[in-house]
C-alpha atoms as a PDB file:
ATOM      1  CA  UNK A   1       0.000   0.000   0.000  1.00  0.00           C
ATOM      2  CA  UNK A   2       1.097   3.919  -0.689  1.00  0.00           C
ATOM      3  CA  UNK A   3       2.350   5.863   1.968  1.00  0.00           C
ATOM      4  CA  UNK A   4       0.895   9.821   2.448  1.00  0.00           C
ATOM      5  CA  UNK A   5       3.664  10.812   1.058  1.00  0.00           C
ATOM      6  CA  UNK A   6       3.825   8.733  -1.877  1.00  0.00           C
ATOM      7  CA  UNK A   7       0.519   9.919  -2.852  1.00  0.00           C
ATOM      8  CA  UNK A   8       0.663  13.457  -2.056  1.00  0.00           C
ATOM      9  CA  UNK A   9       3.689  13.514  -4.601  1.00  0.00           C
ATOM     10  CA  UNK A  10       1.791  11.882  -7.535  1.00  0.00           C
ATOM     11  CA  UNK A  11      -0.935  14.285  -6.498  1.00  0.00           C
ATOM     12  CA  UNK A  12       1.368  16.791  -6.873  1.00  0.00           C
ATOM     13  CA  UNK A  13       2.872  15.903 -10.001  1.00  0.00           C
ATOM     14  CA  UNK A  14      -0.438  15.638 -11.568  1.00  0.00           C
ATOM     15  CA  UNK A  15      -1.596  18.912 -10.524  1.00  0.00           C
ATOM     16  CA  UNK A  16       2.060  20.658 -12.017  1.00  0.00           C
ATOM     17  CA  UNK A  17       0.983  18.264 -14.836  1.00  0.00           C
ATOM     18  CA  UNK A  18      -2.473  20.209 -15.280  1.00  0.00           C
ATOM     19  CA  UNK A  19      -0.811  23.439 -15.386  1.00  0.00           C
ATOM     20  CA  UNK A  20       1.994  22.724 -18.167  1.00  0.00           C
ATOM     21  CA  UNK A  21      -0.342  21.352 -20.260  1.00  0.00           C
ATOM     22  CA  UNK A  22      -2.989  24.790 -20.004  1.00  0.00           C
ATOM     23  CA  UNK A  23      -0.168  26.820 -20.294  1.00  0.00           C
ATOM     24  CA  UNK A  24       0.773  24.787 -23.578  1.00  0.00           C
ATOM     25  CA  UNK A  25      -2.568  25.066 -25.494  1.00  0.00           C
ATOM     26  CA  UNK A  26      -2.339  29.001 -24.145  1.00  0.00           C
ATOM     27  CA  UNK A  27      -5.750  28.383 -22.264  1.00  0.00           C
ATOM     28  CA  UNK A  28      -6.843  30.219 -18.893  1.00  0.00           C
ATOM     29  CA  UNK A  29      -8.039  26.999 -17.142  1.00  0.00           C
ATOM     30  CA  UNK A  30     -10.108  23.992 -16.547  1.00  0.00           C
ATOM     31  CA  UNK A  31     -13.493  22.691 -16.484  1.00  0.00           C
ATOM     32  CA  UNK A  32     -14.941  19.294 -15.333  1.00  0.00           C
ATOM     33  CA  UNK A  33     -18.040  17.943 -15.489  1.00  0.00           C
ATOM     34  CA  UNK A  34     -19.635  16.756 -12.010  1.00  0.00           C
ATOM     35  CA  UNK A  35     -21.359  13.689 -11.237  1.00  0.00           C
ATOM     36  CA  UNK A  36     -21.331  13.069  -7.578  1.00  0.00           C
ATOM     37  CA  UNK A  37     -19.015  10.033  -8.027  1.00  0.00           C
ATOM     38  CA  UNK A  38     -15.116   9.612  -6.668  1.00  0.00           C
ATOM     39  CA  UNK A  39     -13.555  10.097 -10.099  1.00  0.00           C
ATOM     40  CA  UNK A  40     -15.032  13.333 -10.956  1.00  0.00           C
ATOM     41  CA  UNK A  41     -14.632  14.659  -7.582  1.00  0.00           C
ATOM     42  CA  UNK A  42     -11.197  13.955  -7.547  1.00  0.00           C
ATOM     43  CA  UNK A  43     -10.478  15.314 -10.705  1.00  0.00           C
ATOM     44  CA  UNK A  44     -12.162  18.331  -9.992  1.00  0.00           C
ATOM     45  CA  UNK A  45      -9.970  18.438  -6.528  1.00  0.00           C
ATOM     46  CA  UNK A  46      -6.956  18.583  -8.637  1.00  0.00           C
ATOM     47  CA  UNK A  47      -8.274  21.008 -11.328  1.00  0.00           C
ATOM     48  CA  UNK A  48      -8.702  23.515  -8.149  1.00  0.00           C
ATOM     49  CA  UNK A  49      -5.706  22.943  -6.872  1.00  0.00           C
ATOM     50  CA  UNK A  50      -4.100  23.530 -10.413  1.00  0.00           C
ATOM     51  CA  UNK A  51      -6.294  27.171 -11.105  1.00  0.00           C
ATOM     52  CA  UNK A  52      -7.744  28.503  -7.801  1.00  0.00           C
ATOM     53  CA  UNK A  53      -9.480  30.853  -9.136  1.00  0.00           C
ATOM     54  CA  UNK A  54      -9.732  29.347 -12.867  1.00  0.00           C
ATOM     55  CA  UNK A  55     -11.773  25.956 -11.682  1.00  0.00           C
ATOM     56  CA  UNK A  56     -15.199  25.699 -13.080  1.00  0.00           C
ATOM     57  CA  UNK A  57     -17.128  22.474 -12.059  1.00  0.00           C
ATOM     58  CA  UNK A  58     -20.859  21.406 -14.423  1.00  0.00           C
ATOM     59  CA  UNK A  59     -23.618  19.800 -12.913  1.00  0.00           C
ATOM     60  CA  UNK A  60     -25.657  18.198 -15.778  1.00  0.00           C
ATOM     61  CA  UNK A  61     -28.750  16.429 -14.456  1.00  0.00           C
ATOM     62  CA  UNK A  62     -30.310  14.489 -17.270  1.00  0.00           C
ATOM     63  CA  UNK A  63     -33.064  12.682 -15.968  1.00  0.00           C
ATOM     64  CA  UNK A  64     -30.873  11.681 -13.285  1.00  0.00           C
ATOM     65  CA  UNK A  65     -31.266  10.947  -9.846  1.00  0.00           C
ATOM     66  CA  UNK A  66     -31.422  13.530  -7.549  1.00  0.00           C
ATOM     67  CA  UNK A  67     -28.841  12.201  -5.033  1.00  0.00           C
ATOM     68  CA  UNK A  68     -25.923  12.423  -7.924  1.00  0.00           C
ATOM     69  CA  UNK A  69     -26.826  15.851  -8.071  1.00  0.00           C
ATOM     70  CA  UNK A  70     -27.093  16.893  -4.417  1.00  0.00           C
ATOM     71  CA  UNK A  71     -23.767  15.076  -3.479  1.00  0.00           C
ATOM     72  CA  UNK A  72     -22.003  17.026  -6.461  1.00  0.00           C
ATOM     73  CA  UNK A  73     -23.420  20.416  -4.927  1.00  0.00           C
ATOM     74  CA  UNK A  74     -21.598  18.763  -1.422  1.00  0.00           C
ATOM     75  CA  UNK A  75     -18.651  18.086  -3.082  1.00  0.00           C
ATOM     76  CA  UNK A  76     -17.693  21.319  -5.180  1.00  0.00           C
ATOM     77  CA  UNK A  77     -18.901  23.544  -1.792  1.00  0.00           C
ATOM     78  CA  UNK A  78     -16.460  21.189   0.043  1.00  0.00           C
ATOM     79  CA  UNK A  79     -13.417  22.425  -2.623  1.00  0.00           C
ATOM     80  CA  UNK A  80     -14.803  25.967  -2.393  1.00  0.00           C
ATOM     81  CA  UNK A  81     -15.618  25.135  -6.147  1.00  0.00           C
ATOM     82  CA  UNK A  82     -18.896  27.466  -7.187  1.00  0.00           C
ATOM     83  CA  UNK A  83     -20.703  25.012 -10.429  1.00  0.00           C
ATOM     84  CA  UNK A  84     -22.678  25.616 -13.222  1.00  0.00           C
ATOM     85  CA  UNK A  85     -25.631  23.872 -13.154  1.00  0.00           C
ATOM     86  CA  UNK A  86     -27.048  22.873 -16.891  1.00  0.00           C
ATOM     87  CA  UNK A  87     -30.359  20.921 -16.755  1.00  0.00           C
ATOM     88  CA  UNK A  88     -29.587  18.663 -19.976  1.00  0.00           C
ATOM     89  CA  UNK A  89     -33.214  16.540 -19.389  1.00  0.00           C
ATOM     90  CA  UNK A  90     -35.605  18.529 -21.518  1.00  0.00           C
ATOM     91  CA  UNK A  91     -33.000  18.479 -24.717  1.00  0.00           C
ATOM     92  CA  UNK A  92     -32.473  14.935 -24.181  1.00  0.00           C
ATOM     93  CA  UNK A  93     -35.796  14.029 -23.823  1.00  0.00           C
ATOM     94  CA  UNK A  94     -36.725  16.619 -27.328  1.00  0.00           C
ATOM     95  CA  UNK A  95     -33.722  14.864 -29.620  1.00  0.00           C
ATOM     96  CA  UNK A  96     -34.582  11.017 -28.505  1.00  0.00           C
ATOM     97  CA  UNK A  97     -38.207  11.474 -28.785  1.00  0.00           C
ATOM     98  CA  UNK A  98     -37.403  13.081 -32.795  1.00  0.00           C
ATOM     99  CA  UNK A  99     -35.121  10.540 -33.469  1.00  0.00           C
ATOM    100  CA  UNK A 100     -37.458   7.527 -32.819  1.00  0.00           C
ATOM    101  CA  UNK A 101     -40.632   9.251 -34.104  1.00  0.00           C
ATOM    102  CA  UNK A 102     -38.472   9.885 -37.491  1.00  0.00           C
ATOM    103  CA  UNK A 103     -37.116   5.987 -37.240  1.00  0.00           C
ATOM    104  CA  UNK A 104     -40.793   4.689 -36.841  1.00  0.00           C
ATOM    105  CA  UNK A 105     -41.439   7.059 -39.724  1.00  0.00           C
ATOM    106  CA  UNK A 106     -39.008   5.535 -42.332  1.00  0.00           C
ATOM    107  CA  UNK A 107     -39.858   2.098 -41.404  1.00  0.00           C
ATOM    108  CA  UNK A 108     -36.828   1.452 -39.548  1.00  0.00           C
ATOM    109  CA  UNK A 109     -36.849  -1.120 -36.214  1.00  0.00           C
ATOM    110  CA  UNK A 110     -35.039   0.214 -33.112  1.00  0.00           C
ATOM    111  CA  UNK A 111     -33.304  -2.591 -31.767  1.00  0.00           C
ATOM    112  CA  UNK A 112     -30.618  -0.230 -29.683  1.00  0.00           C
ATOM    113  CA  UNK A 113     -33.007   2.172 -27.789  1.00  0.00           C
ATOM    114  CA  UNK A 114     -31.784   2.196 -24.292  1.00  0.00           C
ATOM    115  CA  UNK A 115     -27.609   2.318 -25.305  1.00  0.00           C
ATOM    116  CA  UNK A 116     -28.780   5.090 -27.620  1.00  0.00           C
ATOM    117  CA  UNK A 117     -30.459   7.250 -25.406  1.00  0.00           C
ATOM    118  CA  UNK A 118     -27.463   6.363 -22.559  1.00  0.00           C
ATOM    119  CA  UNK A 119     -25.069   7.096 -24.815  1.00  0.00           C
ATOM    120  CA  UNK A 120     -26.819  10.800 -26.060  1.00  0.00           C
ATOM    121  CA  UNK A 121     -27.077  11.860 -22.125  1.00  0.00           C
ATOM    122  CA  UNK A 122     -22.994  11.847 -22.236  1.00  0.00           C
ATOM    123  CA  UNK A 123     -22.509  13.238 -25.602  1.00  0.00           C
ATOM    124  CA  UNK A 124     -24.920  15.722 -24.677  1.00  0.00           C
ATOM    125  CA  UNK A 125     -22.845  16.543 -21.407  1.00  0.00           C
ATOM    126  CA  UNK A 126     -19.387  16.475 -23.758  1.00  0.00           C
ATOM    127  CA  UNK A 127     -21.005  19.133 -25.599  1.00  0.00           C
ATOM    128  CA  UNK A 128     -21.754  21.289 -22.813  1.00  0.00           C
ATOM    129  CA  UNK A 129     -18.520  21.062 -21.365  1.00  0.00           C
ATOM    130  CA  UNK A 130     -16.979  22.056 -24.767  1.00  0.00           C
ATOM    131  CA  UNK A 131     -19.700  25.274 -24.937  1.00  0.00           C
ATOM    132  CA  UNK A 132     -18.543  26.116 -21.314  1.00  0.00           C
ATOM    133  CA  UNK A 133     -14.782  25.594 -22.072  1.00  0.00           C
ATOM    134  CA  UNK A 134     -15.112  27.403 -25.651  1.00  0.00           C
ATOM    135  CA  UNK A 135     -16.590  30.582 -23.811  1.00  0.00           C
ATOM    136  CA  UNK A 136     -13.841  30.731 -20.980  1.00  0.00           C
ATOM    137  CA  UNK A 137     -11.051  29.651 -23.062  1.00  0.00           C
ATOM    138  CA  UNK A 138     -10.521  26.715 -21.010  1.00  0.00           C
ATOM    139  CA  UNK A 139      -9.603  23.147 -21.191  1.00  0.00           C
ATOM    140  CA  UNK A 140     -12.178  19.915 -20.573  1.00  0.00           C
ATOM    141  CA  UNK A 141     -10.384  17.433 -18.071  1.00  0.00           C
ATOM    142  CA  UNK A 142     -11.676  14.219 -18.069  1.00  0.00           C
ATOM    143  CA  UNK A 143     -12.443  11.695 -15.621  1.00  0.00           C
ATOM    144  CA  UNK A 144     -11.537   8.312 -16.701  1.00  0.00           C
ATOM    145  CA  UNK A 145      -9.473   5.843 -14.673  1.00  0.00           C
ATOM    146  CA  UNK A 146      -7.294   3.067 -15.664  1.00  0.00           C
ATOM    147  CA  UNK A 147     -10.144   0.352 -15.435  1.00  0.00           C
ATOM    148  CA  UNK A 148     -12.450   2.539 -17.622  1.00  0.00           C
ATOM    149  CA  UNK A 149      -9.704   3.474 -20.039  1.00  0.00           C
ATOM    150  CA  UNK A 150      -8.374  -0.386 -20.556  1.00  0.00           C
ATOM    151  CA  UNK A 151     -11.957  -1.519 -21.005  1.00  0.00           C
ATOM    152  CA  UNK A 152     -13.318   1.067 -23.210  1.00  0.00           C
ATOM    153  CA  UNK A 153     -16.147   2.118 -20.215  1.00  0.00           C
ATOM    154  CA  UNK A 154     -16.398   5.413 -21.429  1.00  0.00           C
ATOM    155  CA  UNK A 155     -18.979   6.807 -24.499  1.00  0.00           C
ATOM    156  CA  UNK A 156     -16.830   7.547 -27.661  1.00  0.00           C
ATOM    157  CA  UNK A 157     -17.019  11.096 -28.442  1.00  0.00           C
ATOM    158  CA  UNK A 158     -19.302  11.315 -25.053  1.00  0.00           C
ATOM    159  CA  UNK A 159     -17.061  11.095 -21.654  1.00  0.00           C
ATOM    160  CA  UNK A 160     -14.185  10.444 -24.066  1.00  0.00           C
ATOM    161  CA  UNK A 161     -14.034  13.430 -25.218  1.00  0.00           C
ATOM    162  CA  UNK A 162     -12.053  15.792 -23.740  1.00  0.00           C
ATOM    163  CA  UNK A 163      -8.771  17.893 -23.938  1.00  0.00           C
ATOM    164  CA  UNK A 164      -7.313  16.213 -20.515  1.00  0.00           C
ATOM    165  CA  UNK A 165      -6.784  12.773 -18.891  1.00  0.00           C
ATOM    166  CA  UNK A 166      -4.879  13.095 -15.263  1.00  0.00           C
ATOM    167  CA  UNK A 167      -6.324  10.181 -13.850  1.00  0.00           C
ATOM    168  CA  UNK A 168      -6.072   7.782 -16.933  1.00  0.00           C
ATOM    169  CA  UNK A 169      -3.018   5.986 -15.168  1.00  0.00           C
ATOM    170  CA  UNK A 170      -4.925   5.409 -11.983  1.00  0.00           C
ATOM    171  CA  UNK A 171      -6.508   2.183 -10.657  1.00  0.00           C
ATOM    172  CA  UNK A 172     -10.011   2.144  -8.983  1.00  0.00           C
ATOM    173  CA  UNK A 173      -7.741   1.589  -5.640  1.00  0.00           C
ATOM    174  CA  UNK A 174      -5.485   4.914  -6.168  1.00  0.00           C
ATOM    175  CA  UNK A 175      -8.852   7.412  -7.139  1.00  0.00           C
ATOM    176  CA  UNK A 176     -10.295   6.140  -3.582  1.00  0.00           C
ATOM    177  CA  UNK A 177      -6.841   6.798  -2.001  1.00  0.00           C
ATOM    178  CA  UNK A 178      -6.063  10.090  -3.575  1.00  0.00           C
ATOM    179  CA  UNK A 179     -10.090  10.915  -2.803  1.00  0.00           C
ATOM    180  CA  UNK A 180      -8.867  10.838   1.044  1.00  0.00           C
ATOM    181  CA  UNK A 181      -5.852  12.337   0.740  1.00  0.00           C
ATOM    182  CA  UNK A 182      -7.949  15.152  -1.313  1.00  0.00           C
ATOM    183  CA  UNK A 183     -10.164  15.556   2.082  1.00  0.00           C
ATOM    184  CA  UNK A 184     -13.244  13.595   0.327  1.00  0.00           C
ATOM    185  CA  UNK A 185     -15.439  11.798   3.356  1.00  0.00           C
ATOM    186  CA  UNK A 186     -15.453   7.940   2.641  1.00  0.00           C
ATOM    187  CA  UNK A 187     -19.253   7.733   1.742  1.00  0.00           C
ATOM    188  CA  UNK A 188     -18.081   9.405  -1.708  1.00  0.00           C
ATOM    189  CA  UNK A 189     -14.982   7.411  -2.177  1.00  0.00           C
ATOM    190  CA  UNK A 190     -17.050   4.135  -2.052  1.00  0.00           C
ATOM    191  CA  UNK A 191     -20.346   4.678  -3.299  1.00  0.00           C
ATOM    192  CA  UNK A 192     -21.616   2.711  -6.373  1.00  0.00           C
ATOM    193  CA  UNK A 193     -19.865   3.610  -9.744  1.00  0.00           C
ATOM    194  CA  UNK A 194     -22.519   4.483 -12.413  1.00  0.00           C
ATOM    195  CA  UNK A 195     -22.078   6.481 -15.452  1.00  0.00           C
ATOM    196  CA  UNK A 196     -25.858   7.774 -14.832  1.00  0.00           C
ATOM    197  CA  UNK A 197     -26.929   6.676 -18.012  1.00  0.00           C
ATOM    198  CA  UNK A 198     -30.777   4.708 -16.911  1.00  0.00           C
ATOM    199  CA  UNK A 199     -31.985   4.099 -13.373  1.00  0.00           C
ATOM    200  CA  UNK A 200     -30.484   1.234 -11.660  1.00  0.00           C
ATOM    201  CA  UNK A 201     -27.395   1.524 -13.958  1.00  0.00           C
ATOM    202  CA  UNK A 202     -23.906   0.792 -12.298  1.00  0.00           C
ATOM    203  CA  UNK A 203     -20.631   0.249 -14.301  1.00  0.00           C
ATOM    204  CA  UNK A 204     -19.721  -3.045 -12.477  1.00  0.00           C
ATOM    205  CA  UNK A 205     -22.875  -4.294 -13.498  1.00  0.00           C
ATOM    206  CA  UNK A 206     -22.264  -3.210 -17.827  1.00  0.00           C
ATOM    207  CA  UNK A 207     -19.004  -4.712 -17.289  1.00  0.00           C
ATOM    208  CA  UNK A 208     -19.517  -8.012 -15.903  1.00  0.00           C
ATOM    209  CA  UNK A 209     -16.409  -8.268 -13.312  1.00  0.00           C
ATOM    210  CA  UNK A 210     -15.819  -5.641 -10.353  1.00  0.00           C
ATOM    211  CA  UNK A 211     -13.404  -3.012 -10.167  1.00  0.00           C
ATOM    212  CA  UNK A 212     -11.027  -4.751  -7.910  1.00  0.00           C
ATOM    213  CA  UNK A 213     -10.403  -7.408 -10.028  1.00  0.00           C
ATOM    214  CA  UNK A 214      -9.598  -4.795 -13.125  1.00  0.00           C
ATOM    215  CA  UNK A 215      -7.257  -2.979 -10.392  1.00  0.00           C
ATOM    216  CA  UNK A 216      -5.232  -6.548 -10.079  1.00  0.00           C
ATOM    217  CA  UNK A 217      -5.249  -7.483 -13.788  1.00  0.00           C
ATOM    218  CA  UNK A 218      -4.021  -4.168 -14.524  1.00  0.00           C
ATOM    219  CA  UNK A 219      -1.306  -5.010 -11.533  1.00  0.00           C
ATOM    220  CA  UNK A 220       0.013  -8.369 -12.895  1.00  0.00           C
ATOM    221  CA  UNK A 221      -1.364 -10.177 -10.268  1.00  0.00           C
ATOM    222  CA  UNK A 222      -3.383 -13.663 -10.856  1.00  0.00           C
ATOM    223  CA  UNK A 223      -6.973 -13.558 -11.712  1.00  0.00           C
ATOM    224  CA  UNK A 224      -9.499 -16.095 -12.243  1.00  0.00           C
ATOM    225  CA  UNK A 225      -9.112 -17.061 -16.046  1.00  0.00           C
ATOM    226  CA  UNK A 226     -12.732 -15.796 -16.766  1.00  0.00           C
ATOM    227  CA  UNK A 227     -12.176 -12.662 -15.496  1.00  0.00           C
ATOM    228  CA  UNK A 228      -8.729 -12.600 -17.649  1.00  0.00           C
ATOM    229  CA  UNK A 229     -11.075 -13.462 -20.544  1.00  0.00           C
ATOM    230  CA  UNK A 230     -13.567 -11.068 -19.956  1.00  0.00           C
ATOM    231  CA  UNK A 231     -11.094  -7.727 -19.337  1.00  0.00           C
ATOM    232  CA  UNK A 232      -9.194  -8.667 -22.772  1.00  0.00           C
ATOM    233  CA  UNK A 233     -12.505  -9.008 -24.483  1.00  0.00           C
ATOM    234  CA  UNK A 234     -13.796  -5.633 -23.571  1.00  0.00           C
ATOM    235  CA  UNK A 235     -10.074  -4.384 -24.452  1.00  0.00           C
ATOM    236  CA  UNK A 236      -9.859  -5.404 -28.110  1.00  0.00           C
ATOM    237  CA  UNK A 237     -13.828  -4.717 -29.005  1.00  0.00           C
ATOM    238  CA  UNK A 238     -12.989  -0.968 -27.464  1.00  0.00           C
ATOM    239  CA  UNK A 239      -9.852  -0.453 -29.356  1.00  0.00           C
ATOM    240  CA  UNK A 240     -11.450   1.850 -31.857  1.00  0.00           C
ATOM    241  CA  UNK A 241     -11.989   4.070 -28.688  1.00  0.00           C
ATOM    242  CA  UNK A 242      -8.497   4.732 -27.745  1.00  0.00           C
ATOM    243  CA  UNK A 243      -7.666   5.598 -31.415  1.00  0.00           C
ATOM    244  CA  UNK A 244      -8.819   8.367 -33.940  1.00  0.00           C
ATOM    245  CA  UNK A 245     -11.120   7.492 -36.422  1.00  0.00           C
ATOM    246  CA  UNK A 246      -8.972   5.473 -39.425  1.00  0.00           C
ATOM    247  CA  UNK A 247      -8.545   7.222 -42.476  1.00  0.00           C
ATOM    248  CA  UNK A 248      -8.698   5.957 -46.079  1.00  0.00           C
ATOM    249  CA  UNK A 249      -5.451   6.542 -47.651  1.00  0.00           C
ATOM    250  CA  UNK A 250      -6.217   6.422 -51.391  1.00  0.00           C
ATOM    251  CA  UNK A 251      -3.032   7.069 -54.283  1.00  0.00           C
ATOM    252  CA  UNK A 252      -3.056   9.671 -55.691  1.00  0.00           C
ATOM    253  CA  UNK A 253      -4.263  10.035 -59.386  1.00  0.00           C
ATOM    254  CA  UNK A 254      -2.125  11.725 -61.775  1.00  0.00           C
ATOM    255  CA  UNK A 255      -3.587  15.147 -63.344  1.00  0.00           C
ATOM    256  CA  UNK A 256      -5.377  14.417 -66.721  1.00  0.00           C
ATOM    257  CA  UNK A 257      -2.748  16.245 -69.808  1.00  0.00           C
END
C-alpha cells in the first residue's frame, strides 16, 4: 500500500501536470463535469488545486437521480468550487423522442433504444462542457481511470471526449486513495460507480467483473481465467476508442494532360 507521502507527490505531479499542459494550449483553465461520483470529484480536486481561481465544475442532471446531483453540490462547496448547473433533461428528452418518431417514420426497427439514449445523455454533457470551455477559453479534463480506459467504459465522443486525462493511469484503488488524501469523506470514495446513463445503472454491473479485479489485472497479479477473458474481451472490441477514427489513404491520381 502507498504511503501519504507517496501519494501526495503523484498528487502533486499531476496537478504541475495540469498546469503545463494549459499553459501549452495558451488556455486560462479547466473545467470538469460533475457527477457526484469519486472520479469526478477527484479530478475536480486537482483542477482547483491547479487554477484557484480558474476551476469551473458542471452539474448536468439528465433525468438523473437527484442524489448524484445533491452530493455534487456537497462536493464542489467542500473544494470551495462554485458550479454551473445545466439541466440537460428537456434536450435529451426533445432529440430522442425526434429521433425515434423519425425511425418509426421511415420504417426502420429500433433494436438499440436504451444504449442510444445512454449514450446521447454523455454526448450531450461532452457538448456542454466544450460550450462552457469554448466561452472561458478553457480546457475539458476528463475523468476516466485506468479500469475505464483499458476496457473502453467510457462513451466515444461522449465522456471520451475531452482535452485532458490526469487520472487515466490510476486504478479504482489509487482514485479512492487520492479521494482521502484530497479531504473527500469515505461515503463518496465508495459509493456505487454508475455512469448515470438509466436508473439502476452501475458500471460493475455493464461490465460483468468488479473493479477490484480490473485494479489486479491491470497489476500483474493472478486472476481467475474468466475474469482474464472477460477484461481482454472488452479491451480489443474498445480499441477503436483509444484511437482516432482510421482514415482511407487512397493514391493519388495523376492530373489528366
Amino acid at each position: 500500500m502507498w504511503t501519504d507521502e507517496e501519494l501526495q507527490e503523484r498528487i502533486n505531479q499531476t496537478v504541475d501536470w495540469l498546469r503545463q499542459k494549459v499553459a501549452e494550449a495558451n488556455a486560462k483553465g479547466l473545467v470538469v463535469g460533475m457527477s457526484g461520483g469519486v472520479d469526478s470529484a477527484v479530478v475536480a480536486g486537482l483542477c482547483k488545486h491547479a487554477f484557484p481561481e480558474n476551476c469551473v465544475a458542471v452539474i448536468m442532471p439528465c433525468h438523473s437521480d437527484p442524489d448524484d446531483q445533491e452530493d455534487a453540490l456537497w462536493i464542489a462547496e467542500g473544494f470551495d468550487i462554485r458550479p454551473l448547473e445545466v439541466d440537460l433533461s428537456n434536450a435529451h428528452t426533445q432529440i430522442f423522442d425526434q429521433v425515434l418518431k423519425s425511425l418509426k417514420l421511415n420504417g426502420r426497427d429500433v433494436v438499440g433504444a436504451k444504449m442510444s439514449q445512454g449514450n446521447l445523455k454523455a454526448r450531450l454533457r461532452m457538448s456542454t462542457l466544450y460550450t462552457v470551455a469554448n466561452a472561458l477559453n478553457y480546457l475539458v479534463a476528463g475523468t476516466d481511470n485506468a479500469p475505464e480506459s483499458y476496457t473502453g467504459y467510457f462513451t466515444k465522443y461522449g465522456d471520451g471526449g475531452v482535452d485532458l486525462l490526469p487520472i487515466s493511469s490510476l486504478t479504482k484503488a489509487e482514485v479512492r486513495a487520492w479521494a482521502r488524501m484530497l479531504g473527500l469523506p469515505r461515503r463518496i470514495a465508495t459509493r456505487v460507480p454508475t455512469a448515470g446513463l438509466w436508473p439502476g445503472q452501475t458500471d460493475e454491473t455493464d461490465l460483468g467483473i468488479t473493479y477490484d479485479q480490473i485494479d489486479r489485472y491491470l497489476l500483474g497479479e493472478q486472476v481467475a481465467p474468466e475474469v482474464q477473458e472477460r477484461l481482454e474481451t472488452l479491451h480489443r472490441q474498445s480499441e477503436h476508442k483509444r484511437h482516432l477514427p482510421p482514415s482511407l489513404e487512397l493514391p493519388k491520381l495523376k492530373g489528366i494532360d
